[in-house]
C-alpha atoms as a PDB file:
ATOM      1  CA  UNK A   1      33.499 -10.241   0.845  1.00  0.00           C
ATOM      2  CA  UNK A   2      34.509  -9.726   4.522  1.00  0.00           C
ATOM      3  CA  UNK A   3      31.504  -9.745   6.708  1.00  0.00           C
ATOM      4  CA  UNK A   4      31.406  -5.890   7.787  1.00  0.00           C
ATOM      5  CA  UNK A   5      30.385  -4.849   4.156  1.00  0.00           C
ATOM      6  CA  UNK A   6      27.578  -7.107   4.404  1.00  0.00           C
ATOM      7  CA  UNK A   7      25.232  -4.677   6.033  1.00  0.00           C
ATOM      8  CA  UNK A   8      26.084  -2.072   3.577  1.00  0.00           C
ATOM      9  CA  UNK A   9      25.499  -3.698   0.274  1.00  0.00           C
ATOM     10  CA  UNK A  10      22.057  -4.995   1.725  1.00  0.00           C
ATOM     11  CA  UNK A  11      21.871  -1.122   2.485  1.00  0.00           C
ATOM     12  CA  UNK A  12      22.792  -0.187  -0.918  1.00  0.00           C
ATOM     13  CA  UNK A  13      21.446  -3.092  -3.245  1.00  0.00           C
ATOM     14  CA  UNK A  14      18.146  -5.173  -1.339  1.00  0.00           C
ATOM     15  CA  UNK A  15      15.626  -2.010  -2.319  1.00  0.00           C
ATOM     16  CA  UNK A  16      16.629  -1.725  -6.003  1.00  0.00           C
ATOM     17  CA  UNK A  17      17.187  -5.302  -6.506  1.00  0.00           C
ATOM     18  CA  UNK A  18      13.837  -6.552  -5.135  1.00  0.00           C
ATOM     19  CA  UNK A  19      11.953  -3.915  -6.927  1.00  0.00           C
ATOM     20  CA  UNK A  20      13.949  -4.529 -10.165  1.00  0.00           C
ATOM     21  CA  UNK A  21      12.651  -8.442  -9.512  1.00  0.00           C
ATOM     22  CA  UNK A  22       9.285  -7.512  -8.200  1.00  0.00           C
ATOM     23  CA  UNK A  23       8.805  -5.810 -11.485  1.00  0.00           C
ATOM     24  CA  UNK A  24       9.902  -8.271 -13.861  1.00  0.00           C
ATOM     25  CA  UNK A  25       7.551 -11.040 -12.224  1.00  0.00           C
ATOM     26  CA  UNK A  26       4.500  -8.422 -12.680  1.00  0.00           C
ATOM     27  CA  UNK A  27       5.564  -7.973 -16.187  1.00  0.00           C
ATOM     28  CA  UNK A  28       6.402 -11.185 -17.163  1.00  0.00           C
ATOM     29  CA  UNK A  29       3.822 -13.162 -14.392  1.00  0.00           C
ATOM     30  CA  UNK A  30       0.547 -12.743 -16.812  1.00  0.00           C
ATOM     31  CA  UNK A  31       1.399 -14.485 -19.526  1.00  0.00           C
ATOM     32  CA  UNK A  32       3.081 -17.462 -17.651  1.00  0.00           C
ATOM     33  CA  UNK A  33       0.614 -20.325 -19.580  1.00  0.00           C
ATOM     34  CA  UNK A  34      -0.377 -21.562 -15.872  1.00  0.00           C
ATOM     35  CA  UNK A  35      -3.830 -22.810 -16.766  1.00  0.00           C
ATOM     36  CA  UNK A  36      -2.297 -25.122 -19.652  1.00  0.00           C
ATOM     37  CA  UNK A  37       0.476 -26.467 -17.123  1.00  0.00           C
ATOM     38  CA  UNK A  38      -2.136 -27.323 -14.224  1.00  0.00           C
ATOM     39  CA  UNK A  39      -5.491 -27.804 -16.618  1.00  0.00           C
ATOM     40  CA  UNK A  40      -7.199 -24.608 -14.494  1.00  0.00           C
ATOM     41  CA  UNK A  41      -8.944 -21.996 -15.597  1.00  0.00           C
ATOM     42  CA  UNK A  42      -7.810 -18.373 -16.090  1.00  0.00           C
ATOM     43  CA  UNK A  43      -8.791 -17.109 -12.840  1.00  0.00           C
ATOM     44  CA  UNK A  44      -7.525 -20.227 -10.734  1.00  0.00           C
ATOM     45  CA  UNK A  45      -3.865 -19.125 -13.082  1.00  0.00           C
ATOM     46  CA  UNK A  46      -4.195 -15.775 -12.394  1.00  0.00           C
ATOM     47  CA  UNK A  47      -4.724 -17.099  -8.158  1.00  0.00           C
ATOM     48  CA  UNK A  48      -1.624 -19.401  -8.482  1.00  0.00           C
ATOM     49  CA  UNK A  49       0.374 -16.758 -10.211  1.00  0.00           C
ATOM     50  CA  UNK A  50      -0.712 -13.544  -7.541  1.00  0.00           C
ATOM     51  CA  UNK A  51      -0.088 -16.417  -4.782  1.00  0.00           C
ATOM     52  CA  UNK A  52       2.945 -17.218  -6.049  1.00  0.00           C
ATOM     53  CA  UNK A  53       4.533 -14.063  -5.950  1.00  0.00           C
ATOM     54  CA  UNK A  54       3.569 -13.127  -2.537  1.00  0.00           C
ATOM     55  CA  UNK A  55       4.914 -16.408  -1.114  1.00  0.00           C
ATOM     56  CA  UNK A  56       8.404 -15.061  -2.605  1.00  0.00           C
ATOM     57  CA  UNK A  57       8.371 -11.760  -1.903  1.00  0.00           C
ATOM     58  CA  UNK A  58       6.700 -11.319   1.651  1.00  0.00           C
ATOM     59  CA  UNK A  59       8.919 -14.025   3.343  1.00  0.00           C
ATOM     60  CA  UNK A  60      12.201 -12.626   1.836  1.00  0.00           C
ATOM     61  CA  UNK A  61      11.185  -9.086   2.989  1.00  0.00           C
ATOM     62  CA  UNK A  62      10.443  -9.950   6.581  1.00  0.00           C
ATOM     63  CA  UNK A  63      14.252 -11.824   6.687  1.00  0.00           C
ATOM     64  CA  UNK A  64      15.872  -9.391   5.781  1.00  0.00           C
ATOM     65  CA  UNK A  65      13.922  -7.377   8.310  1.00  0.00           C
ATOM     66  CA  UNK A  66      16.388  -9.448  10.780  1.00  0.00           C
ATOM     67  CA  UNK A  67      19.674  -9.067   8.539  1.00  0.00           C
ATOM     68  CA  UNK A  68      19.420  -5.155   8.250  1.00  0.00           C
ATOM     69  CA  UNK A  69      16.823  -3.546  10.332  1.00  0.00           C
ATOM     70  CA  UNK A  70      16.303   0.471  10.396  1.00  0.00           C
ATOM     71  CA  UNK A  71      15.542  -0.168  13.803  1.00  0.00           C
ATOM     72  CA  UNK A  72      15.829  -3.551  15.812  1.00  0.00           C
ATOM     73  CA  UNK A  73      13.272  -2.308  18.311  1.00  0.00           C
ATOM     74  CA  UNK A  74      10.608  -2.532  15.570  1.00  0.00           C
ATOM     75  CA  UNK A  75      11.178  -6.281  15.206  1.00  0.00           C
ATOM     76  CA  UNK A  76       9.715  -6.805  18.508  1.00  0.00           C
ATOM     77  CA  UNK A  77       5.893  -6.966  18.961  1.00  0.00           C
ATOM     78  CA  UNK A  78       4.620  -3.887  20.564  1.00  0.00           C
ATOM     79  CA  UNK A  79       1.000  -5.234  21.573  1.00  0.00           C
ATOM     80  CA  UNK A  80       0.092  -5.539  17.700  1.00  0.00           C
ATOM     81  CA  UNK A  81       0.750  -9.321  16.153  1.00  0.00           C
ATOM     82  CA  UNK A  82      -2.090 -10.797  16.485  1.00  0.00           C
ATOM     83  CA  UNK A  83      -4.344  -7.992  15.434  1.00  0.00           C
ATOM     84  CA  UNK A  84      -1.544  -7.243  12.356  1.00  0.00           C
ATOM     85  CA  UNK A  85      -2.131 -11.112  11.694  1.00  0.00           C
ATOM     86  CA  UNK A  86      -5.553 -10.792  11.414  1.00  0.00           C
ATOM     87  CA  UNK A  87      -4.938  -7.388   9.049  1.00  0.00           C
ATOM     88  CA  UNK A  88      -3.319  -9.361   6.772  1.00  0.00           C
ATOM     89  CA  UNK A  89      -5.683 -12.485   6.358  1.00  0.00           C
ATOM     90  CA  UNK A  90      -9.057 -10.613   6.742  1.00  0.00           C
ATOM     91  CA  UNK A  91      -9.172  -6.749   5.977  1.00  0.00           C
ATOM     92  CA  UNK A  92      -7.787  -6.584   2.705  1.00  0.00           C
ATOM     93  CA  UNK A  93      -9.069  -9.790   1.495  1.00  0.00           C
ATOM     94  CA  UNK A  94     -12.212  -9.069   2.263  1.00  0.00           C
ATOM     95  CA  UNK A  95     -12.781  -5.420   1.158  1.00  0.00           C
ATOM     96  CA  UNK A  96     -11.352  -6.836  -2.242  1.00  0.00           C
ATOM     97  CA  UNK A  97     -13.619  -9.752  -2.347  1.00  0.00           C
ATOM     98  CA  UNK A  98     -16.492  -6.814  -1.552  1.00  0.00           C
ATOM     99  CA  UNK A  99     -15.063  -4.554  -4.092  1.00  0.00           C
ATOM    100  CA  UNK A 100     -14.895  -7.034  -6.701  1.00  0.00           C
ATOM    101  CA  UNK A 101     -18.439  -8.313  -6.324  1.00  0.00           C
ATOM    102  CA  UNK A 102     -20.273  -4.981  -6.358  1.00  0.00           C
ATOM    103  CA  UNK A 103     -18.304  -1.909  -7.698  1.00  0.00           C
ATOM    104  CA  UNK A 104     -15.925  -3.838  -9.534  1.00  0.00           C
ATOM    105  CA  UNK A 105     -18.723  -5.570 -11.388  1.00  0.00           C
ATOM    106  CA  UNK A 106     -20.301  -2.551 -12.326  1.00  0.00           C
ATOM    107  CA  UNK A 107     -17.443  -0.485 -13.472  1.00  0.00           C
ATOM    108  CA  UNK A 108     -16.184  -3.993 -15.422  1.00  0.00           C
ATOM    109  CA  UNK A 109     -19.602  -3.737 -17.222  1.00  0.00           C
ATOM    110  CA  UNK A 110     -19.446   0.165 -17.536  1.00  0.00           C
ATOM    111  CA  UNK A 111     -16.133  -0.597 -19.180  1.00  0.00           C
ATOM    112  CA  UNK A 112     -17.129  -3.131 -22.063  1.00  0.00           C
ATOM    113  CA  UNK A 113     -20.337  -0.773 -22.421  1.00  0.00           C
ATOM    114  CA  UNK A 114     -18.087   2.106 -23.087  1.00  0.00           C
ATOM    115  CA  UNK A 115     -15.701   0.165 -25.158  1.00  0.00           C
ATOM    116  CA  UNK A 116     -18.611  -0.889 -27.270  1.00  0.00           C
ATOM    117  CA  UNK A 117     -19.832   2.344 -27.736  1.00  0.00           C
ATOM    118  CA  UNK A 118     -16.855   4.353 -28.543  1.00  0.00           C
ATOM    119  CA  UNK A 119     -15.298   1.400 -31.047  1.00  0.00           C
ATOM    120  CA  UNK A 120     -13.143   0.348 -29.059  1.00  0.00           C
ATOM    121  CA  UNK A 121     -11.279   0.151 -25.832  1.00  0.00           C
ATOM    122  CA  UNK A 122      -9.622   3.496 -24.084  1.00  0.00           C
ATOM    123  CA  UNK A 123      -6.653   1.458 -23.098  1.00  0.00           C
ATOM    124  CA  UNK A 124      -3.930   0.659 -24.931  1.00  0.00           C
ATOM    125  CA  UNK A 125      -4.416  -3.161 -24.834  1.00  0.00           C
ATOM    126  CA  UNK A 126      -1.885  -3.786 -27.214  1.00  0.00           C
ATOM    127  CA  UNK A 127       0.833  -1.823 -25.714  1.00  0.00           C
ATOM    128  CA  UNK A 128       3.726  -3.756 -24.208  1.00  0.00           C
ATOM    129  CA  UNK A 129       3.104  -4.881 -20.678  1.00  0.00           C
ATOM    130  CA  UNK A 130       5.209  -3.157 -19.288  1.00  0.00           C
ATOM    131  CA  UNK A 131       3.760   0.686 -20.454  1.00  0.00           C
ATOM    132  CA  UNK A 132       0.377  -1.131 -19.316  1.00  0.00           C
ATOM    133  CA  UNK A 133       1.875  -1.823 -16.098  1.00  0.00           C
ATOM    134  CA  UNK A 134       3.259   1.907 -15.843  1.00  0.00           C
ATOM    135  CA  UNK A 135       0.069   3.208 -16.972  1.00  0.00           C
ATOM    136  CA  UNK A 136      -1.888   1.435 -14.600  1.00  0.00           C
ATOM    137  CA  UNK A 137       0.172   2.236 -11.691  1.00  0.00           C
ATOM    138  CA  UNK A 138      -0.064   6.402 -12.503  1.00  0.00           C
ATOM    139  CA  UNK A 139      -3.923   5.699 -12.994  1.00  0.00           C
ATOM    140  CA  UNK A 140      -4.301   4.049  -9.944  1.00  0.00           C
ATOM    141  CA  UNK A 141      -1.914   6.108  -7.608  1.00  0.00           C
ATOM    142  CA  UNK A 142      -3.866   9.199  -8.493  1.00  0.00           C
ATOM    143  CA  UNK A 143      -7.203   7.647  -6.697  1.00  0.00           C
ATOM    144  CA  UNK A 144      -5.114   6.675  -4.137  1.00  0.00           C
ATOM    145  CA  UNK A 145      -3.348   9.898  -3.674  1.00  0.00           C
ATOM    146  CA  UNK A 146      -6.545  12.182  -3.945  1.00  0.00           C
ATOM    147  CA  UNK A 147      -8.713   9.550  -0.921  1.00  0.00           C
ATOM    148  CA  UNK A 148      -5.614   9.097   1.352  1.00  0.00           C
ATOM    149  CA  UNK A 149      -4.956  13.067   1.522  1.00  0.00           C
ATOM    150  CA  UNK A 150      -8.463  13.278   2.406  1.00  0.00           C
ATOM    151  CA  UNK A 151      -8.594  11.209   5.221  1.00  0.00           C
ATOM    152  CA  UNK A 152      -5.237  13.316   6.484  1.00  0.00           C
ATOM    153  CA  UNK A 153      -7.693  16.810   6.161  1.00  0.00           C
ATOM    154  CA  UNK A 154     -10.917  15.694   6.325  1.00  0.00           C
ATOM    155  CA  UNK A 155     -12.220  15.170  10.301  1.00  0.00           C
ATOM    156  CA  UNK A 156     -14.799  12.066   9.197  1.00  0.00           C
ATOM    157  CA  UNK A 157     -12.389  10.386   7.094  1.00  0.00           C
ATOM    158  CA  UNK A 158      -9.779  10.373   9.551  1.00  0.00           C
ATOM    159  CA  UNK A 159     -11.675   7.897  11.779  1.00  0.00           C
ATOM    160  CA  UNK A 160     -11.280   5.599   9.077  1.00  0.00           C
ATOM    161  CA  UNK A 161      -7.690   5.964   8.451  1.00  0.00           C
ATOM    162  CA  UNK A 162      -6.679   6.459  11.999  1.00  0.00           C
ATOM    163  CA  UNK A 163      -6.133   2.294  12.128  1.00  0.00           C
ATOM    164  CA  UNK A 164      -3.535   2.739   9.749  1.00  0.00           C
ATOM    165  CA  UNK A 165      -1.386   5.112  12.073  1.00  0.00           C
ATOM    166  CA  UNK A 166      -2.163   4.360  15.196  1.00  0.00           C
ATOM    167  CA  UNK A 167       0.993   2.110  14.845  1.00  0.00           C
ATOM    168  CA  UNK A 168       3.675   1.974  17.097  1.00  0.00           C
ATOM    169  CA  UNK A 169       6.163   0.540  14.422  1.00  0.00           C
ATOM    170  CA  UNK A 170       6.909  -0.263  10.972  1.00  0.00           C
ATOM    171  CA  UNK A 171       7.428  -3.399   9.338  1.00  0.00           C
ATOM    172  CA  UNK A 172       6.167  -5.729   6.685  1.00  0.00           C
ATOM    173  CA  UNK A 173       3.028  -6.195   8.554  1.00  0.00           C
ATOM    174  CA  UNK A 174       1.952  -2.549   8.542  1.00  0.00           C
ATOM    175  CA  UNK A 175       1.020  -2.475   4.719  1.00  0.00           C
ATOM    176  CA  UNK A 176      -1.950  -4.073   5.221  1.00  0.00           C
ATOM    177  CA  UNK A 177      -3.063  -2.407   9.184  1.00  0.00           C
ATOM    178  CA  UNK A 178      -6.771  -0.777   7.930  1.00  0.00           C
ATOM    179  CA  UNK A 179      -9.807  -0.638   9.038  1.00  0.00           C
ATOM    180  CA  UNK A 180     -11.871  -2.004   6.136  1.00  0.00           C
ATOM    181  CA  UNK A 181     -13.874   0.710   5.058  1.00  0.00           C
ATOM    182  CA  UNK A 182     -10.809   2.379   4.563  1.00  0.00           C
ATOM    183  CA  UNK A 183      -9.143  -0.055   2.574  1.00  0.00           C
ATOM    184  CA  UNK A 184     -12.307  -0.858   0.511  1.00  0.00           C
ATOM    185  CA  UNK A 185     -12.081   2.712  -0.411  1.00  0.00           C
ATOM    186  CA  UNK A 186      -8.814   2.976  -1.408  1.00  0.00           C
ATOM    187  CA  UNK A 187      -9.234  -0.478  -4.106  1.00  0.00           C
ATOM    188  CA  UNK A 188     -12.230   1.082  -5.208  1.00  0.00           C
ATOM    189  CA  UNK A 189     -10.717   4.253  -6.038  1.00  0.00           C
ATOM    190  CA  UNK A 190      -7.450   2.682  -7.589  1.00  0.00           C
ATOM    191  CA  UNK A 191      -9.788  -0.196  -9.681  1.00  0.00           C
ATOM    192  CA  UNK A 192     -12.284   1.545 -10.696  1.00  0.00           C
ATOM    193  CA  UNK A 193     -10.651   3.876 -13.344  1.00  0.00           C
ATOM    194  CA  UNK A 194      -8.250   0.753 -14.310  1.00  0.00           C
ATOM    195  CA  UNK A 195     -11.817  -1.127 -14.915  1.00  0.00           C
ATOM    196  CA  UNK A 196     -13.810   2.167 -16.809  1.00  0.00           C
ATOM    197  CA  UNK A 197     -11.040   2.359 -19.109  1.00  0.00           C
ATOM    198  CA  UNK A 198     -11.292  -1.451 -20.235  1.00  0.00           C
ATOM    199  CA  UNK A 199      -7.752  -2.669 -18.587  1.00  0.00           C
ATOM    200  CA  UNK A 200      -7.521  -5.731 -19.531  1.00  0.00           C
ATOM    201  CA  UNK A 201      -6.983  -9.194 -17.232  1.00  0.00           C
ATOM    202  CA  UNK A 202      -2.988  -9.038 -18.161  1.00  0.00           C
ATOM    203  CA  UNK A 203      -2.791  -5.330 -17.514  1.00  0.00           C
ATOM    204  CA  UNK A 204      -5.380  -5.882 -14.154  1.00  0.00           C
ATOM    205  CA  UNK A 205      -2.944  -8.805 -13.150  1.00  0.00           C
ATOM    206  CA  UNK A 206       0.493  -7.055 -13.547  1.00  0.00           C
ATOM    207  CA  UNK A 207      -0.858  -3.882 -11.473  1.00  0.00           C
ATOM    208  CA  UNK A 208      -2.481  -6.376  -8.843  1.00  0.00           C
ATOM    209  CA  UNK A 209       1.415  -8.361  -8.076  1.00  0.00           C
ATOM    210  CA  UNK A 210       3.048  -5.165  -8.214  1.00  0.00           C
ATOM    211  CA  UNK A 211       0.725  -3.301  -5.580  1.00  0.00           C
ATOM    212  CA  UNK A 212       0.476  -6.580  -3.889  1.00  0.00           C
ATOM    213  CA  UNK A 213       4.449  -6.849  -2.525  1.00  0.00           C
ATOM    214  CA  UNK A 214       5.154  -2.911  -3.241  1.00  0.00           C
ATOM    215  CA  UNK A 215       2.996  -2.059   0.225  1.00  0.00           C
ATOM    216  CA  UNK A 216       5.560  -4.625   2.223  1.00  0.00           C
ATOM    217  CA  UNK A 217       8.260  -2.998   0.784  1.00  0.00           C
ATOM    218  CA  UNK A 218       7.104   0.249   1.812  1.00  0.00           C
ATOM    219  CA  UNK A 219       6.892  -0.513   5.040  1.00  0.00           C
ATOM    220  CA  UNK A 220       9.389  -2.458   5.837  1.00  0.00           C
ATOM    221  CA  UNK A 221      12.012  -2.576   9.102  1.00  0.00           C
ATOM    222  CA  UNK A 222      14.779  -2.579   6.401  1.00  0.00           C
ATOM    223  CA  UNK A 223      17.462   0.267   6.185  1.00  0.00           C
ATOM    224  CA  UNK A 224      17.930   0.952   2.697  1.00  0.00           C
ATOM    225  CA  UNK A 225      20.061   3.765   0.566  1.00  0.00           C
ATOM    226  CA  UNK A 226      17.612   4.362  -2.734  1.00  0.00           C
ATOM    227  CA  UNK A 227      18.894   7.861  -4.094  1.00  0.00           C
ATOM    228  CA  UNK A 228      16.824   8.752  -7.034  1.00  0.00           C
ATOM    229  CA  UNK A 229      14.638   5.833  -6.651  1.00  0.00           C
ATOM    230  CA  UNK A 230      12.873   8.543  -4.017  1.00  0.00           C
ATOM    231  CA  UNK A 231      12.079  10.958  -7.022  1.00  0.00           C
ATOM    232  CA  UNK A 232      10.019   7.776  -8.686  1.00  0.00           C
ATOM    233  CA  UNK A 233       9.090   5.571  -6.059  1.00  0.00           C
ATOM    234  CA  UNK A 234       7.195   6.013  -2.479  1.00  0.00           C
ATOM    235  CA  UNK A 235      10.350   4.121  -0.877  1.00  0.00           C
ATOM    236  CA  UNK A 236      10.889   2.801   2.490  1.00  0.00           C
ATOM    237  CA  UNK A 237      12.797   5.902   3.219  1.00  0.00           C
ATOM    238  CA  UNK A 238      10.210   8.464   2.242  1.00  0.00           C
ATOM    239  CA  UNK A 239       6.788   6.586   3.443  1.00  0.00           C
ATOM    240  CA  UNK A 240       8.726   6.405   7.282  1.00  0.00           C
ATOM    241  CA  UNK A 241       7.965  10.339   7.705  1.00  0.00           C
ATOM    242  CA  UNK A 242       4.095  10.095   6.656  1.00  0.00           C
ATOM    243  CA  UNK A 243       4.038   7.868   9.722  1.00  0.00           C
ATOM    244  CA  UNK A 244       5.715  10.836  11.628  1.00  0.00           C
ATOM    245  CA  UNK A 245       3.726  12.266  14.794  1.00  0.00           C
ATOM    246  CA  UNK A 246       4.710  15.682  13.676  1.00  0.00           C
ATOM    247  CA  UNK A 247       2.141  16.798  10.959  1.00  0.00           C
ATOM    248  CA  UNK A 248       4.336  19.018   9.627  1.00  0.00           C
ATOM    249  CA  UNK A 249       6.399  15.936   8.502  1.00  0.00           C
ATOM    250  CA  UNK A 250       2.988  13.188   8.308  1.00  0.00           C
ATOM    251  CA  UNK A 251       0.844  15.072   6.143  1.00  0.00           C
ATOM    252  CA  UNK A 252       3.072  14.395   2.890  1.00  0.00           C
ATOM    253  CA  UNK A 253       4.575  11.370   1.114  1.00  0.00           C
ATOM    254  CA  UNK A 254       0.672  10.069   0.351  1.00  0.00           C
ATOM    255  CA  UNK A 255       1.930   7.476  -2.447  1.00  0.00           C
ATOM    256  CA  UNK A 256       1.089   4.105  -1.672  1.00  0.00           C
ATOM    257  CA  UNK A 257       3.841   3.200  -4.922  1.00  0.00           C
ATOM    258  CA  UNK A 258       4.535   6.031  -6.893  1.00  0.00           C
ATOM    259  CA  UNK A 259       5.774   9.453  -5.639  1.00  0.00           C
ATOM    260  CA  UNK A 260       4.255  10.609  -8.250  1.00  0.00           C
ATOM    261  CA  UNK A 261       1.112  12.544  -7.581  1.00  0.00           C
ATOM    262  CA  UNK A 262       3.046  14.096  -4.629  1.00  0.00           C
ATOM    263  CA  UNK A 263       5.706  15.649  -6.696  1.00  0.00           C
ATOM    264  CA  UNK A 264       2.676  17.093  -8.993  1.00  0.00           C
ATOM    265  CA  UNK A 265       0.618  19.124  -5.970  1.00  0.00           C
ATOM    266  CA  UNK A 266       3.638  19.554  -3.796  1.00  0.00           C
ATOM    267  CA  UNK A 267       3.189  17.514  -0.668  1.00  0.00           C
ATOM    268  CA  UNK A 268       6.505  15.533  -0.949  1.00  0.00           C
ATOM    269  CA  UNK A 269       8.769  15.692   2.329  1.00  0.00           C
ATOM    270  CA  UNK A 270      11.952  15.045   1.893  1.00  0.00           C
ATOM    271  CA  UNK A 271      14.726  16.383   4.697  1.00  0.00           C
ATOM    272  CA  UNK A 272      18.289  15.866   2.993  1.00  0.00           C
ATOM    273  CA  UNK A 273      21.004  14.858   5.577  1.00  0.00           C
ATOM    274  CA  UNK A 274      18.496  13.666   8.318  1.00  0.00           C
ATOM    275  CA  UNK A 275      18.085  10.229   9.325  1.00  0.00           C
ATOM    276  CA  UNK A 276      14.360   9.372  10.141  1.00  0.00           C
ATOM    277  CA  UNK A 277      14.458  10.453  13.933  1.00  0.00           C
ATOM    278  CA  UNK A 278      10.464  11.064  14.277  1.00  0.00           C
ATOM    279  CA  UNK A 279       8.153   9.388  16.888  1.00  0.00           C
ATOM    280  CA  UNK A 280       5.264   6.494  15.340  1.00  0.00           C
ATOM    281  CA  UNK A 281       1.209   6.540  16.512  1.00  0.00           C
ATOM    282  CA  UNK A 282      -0.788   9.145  16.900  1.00  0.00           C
ATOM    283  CA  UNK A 283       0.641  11.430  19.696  1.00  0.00           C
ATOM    284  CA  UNK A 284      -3.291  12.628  20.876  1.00  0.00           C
ATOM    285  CA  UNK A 285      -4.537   9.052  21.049  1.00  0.00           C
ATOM    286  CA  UNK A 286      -2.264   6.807  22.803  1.00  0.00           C
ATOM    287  CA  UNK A 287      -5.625   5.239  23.946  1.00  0.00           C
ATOM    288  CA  UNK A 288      -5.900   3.904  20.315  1.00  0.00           C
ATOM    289  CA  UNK A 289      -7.464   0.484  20.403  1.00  0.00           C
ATOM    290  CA  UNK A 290      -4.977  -2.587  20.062  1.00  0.00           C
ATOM    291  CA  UNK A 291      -7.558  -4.967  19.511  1.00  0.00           C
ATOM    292  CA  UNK A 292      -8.506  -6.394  16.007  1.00  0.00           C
ATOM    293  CA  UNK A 293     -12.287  -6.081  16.790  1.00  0.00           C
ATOM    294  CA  UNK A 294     -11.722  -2.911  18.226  1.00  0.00           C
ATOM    295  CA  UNK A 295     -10.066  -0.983  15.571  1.00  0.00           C
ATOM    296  CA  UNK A 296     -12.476  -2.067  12.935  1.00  0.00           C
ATOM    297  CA  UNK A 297     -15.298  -0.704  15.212  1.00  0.00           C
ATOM    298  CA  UNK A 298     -13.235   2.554  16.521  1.00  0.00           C
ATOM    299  CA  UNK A 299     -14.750   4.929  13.609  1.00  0.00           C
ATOM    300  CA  UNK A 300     -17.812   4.425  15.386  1.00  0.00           C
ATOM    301  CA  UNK A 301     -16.999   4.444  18.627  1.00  0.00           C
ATOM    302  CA  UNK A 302     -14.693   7.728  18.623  1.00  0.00           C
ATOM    303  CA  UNK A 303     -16.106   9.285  21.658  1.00  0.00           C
ATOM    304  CA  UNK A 304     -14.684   6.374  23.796  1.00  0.00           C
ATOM    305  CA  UNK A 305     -11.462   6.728  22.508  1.00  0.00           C
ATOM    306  CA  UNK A 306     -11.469  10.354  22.789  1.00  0.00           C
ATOM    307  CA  UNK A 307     -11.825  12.257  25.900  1.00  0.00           C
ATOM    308  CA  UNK A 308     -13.266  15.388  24.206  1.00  0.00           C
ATOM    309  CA  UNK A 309     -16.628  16.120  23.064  1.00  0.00           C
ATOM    310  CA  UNK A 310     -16.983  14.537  19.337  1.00  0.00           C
ATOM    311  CA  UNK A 311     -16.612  17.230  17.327  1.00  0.00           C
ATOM    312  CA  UNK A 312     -13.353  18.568  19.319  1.00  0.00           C
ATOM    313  CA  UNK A 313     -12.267  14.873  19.788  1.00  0.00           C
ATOM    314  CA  UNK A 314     -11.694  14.752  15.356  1.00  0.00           C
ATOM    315  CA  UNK A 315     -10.527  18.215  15.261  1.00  0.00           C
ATOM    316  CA  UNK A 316      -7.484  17.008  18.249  1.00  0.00           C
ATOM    317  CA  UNK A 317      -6.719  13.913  16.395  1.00  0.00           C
ATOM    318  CA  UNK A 318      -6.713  14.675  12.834  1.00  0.00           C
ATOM    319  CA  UNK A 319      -3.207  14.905  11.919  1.00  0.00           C
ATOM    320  CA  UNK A 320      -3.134  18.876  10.398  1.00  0.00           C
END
């Protein structure tokens, strides 16, 4: 292969081959017999195996950042590494750890209550993994879709999700940039249904891996080419105009996976024969804190990073 076609079958071939492989691993990643191998239990397995994955997938993603960016200035910090860094290690980990050990346990038990009750589980527990990994993902994504278009229309929400887009870039790092009430929301509201209708720890697993890399994908520095994988899939391509300035162009594409739920109430934005060309951050807060600390604290400190009044302050900033 001479070396000029390299950059276009990366182009072409990293997005579908990485999700094709991302998938199999969540398909086939639950029922690896870890805790035999290693003499753990199930949930130290289920660790090794969601560990395992993200060790393979998140270092390939942010090389190829540097093989075949969409645009080399993102690869350079912009003021945000060490508060991304922190992102990743503490905000999701610890809304999930949160999550787990009061909603989650309540909706688990709501779940084998129900189950009990009605005969039987609502989920298809016997289905093939994969159809419980699709209908997980649908389940989940419509939570998601329904609590992240709120906090694009609704003033108080906002505050919450304004962490999230007050980047300056995109790259691998962004998928997990949230300010933790935010992100707490968003598991709960993807989980919960999963755990009502009695998912069970194959089905919970296989969703978990998948959502797990799927947000690095989304957001990664990587040009890619994914016709008709856009019509399925929140891709790379798509996701890059919620981040827009331009409401007209970031209040659409809500999908954290699926494009799903967009398709269904209309809110997918898709320009044919335009490159992504739109400004990142949030054009009336260029104040926006840069600071770790700061941005967890900024929904509650709003009037210092506005100059308005409160009330006019949200109505400014709120991307509508």
């Amino acid at each position: 292969m001479p070396p000029q076609a390299i950059p276009g079958r990366i182009e072409r071939w990293f997005f579908p081959l990485v999700l094709l492989a991302l998938a199999l691993s969540a398909v086939v990643g639950p029922r690896v017999p870890v805790d035999r191998w290693f003499g753990v239990s199930r949930a130290a397995a289920d660790t090794i195996v969601l560990a395992t994955a993200i060790l393979v997938f998140w270092p390939t993603i942010a090389l190829f950042e540097r093989l075949r960016p969409e645009r080399p200035e993102w690869n350079r910090p912009h003021d945000d590494l060490g508060a991304d860094v922190l992102h990743l290690v503490f905000s999701g980990t610890l809304a999930q750890v949160f999550f787990q050990a009061t909603l989650g346990a309540l909706a688990l038990a709501a779940g084998v209550h129900l189950s009990e009750r009605w005969g039987g589980s609502l989920w298809p527990v016997q289905a093939p993994i994969a159809l419980q990994l699709a209908l997980a993902l649908a389940v989940a994504e419509l939570g998601h879709y329904w609590f992240h278009r709120l906090s694009h229309e609704n003033p108080w929400v906002w505050r919450l999700h304004a962490t999230h887009h007050s980047a300056r870039r995109l790259y691998w790092l962004n998928a997990t940039r949230f300010q933790w009430l935010d992100i707490f929301s968003l598991i709960a509201l993807q989980s919960t249904p999963l755990l009502l209708l009695g998912a069970g720890r194959e089905a919970l697993l296989s969703y978990t891996m998948f959502a797990a890399v799927y947000g690095q994908l989304q957001h990664m520095n990587v040009r890619v080419h994914a016709p008709g994988l856009d019509w399925v899939f929140s891709t790379p391509g798509l996701h890059r105009w919620h981040h827009s300035t331009d409401p007209r162009e970031g209040n659409s594409n809500y999908g954290a996976i699926l494009i799903l739920w967009d398709q269904v109430f209309r809110t997918v934005f898709r320009p044919v024969g335009r490159a992504f060309d739109a400004d990142l951050g949030i054009a009336a807060m260029p104040a926006f804190p840069t600071g770790y600390i700061a941005q967890q604290l900024s929904p509650f400190r709003w009037k210092r990073i506005t100059p308005a009044g409160p009330m006019r302050a949200i109505e400014e900033t709120i991307p509508t």
